[in-house]
C-alpha atoms as a PDB file:
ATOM      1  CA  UNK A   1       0.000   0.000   0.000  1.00  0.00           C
ATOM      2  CA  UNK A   2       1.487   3.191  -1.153  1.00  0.00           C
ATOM      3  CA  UNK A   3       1.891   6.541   1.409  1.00  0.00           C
ATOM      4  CA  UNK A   4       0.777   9.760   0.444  1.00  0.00           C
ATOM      5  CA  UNK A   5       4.317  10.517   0.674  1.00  0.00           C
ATOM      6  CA  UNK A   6       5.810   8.237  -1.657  1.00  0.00           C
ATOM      7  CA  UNK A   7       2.788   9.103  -4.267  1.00  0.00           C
ATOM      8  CA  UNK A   8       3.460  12.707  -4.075  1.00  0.00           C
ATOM      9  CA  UNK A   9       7.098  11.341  -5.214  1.00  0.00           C
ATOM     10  CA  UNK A  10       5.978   9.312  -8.633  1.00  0.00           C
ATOM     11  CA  UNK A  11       6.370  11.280 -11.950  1.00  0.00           C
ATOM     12  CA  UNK A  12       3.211  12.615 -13.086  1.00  0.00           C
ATOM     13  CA  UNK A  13       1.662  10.685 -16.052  1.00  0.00           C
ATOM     14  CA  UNK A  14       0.608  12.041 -19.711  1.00  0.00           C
ATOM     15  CA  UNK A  15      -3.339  11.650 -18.403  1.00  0.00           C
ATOM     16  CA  UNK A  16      -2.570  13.899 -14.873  1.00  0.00           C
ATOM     17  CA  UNK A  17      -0.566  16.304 -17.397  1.00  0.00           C
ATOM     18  CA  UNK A  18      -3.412  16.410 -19.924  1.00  0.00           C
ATOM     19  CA  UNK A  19      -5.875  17.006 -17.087  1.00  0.00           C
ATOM     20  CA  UNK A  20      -3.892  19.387 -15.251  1.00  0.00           C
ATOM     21  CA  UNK A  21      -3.125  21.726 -18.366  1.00  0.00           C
ATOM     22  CA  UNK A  22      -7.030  21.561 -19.442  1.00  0.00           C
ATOM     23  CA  UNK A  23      -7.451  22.994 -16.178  1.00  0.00           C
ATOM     24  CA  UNK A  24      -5.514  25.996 -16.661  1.00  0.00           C
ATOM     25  CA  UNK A  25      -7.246  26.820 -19.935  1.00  0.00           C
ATOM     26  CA  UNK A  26     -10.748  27.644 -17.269  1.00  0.00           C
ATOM     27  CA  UNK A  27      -9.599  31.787 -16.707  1.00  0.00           C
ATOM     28  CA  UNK A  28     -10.158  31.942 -13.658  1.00  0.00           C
ATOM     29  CA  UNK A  29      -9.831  28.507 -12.071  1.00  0.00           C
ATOM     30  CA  UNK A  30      -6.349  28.166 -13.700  1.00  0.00           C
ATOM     31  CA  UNK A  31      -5.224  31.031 -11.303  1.00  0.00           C
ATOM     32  CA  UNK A  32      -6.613  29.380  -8.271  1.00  0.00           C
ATOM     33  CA  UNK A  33      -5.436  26.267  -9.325  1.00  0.00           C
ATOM     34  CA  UNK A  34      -2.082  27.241  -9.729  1.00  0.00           C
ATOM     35  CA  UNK A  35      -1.845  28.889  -6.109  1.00  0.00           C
ATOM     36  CA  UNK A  36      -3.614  25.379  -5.067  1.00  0.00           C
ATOM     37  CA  UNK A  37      -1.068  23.206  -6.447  1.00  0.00           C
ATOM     38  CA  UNK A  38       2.058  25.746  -5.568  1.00  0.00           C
ATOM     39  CA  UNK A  39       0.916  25.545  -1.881  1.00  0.00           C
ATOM     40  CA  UNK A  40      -0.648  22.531  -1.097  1.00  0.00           C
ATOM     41  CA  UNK A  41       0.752  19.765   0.718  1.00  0.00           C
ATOM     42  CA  UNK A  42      -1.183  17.041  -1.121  1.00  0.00           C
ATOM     43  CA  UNK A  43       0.418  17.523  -4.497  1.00  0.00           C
ATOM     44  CA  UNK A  44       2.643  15.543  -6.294  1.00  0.00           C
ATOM     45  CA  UNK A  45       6.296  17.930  -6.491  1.00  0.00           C
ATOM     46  CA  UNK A  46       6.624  17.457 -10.268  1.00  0.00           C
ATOM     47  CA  UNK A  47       3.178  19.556  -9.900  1.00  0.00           C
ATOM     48  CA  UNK A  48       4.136  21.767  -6.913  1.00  0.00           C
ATOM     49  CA  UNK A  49       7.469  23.036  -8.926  1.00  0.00           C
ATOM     50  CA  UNK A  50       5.562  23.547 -12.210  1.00  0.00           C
ATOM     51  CA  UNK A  51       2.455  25.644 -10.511  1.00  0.00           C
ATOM     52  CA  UNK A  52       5.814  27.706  -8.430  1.00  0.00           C
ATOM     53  CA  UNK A  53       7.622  28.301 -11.910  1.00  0.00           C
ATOM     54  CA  UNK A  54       4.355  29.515 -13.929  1.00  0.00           C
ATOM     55  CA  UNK A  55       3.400  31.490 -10.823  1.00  0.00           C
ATOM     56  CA  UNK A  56       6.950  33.432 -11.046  1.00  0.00           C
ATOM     57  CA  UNK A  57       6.795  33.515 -14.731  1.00  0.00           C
ATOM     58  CA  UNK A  58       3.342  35.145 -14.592  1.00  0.00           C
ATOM     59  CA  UNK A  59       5.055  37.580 -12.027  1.00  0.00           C
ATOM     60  CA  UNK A  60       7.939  38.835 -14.301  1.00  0.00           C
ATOM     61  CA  UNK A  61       5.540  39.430 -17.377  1.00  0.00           C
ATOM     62  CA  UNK A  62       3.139  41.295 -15.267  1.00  0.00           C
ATOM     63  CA  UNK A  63       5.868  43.032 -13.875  1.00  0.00           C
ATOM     64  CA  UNK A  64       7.463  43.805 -17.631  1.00  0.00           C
ATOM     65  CA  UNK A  65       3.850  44.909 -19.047  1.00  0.00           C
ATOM     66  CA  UNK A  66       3.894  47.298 -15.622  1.00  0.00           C
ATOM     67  CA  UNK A  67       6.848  48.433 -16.641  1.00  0.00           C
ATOM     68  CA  UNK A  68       6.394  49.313 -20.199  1.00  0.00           C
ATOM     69  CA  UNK A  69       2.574  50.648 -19.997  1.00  0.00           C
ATOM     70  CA  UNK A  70       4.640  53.668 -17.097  1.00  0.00           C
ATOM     71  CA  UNK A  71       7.583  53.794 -20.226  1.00  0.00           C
ATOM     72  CA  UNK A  72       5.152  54.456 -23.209  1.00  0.00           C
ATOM     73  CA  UNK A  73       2.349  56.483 -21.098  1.00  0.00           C
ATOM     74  CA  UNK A  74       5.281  58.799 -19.920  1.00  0.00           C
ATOM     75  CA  UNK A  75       6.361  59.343 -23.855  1.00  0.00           C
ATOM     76  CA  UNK A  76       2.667  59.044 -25.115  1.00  0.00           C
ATOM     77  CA  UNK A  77       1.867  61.611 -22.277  1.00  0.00           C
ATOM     78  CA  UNK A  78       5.120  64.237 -22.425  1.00  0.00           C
ATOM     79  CA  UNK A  79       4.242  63.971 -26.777  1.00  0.00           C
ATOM     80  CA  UNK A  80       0.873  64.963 -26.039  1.00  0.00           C
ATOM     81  CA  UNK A  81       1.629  67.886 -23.593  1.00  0.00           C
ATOM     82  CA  UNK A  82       4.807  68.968 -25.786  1.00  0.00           C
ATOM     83  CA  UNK A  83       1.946  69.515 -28.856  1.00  0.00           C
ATOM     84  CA  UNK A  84      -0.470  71.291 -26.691  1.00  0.00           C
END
């Protein structure tokens, strides 16, 4: 009889992939999901270090559209006020 431990240990297979991915395609339960499976202690680790990475990845784009909406609505904006 296999521990929850040693489960959470096996590699995931193509099905648990499949499912898990078709998941993340429902907008608003992916997001959920992902904070689920990043944080919880019942999840396998293959899925636990996936839902971390895509959680971090999601951070730096959000952080680099941030970023560029300030650069090009500070030029957009000093254009505008330099033709008024």
């Amino acid at each position: 009889m296999e521990t929850i431990e040693s489960s959470n240990q096996k590699p995931m297979s193509v099905k648990d992939w499949l499912i898990t991915l078709l998941l993340m395609a429902i907008p608003v339960v992916g997001i959920v999901l992902l904070f689920v499976y990043a944080f919880g202690n019942n999840e396998n680790v293959n899925k636990q270090n996936w839902a971390k990475a895509q959680l971090i990845m999601i951070g730096i784009v959000l952080a680099l559209v941030i970023f560029f909406l300030l650069l090009f609505g500070s030029i957009f904006a000093a254009m505008m006020a330099a033709n008024s």
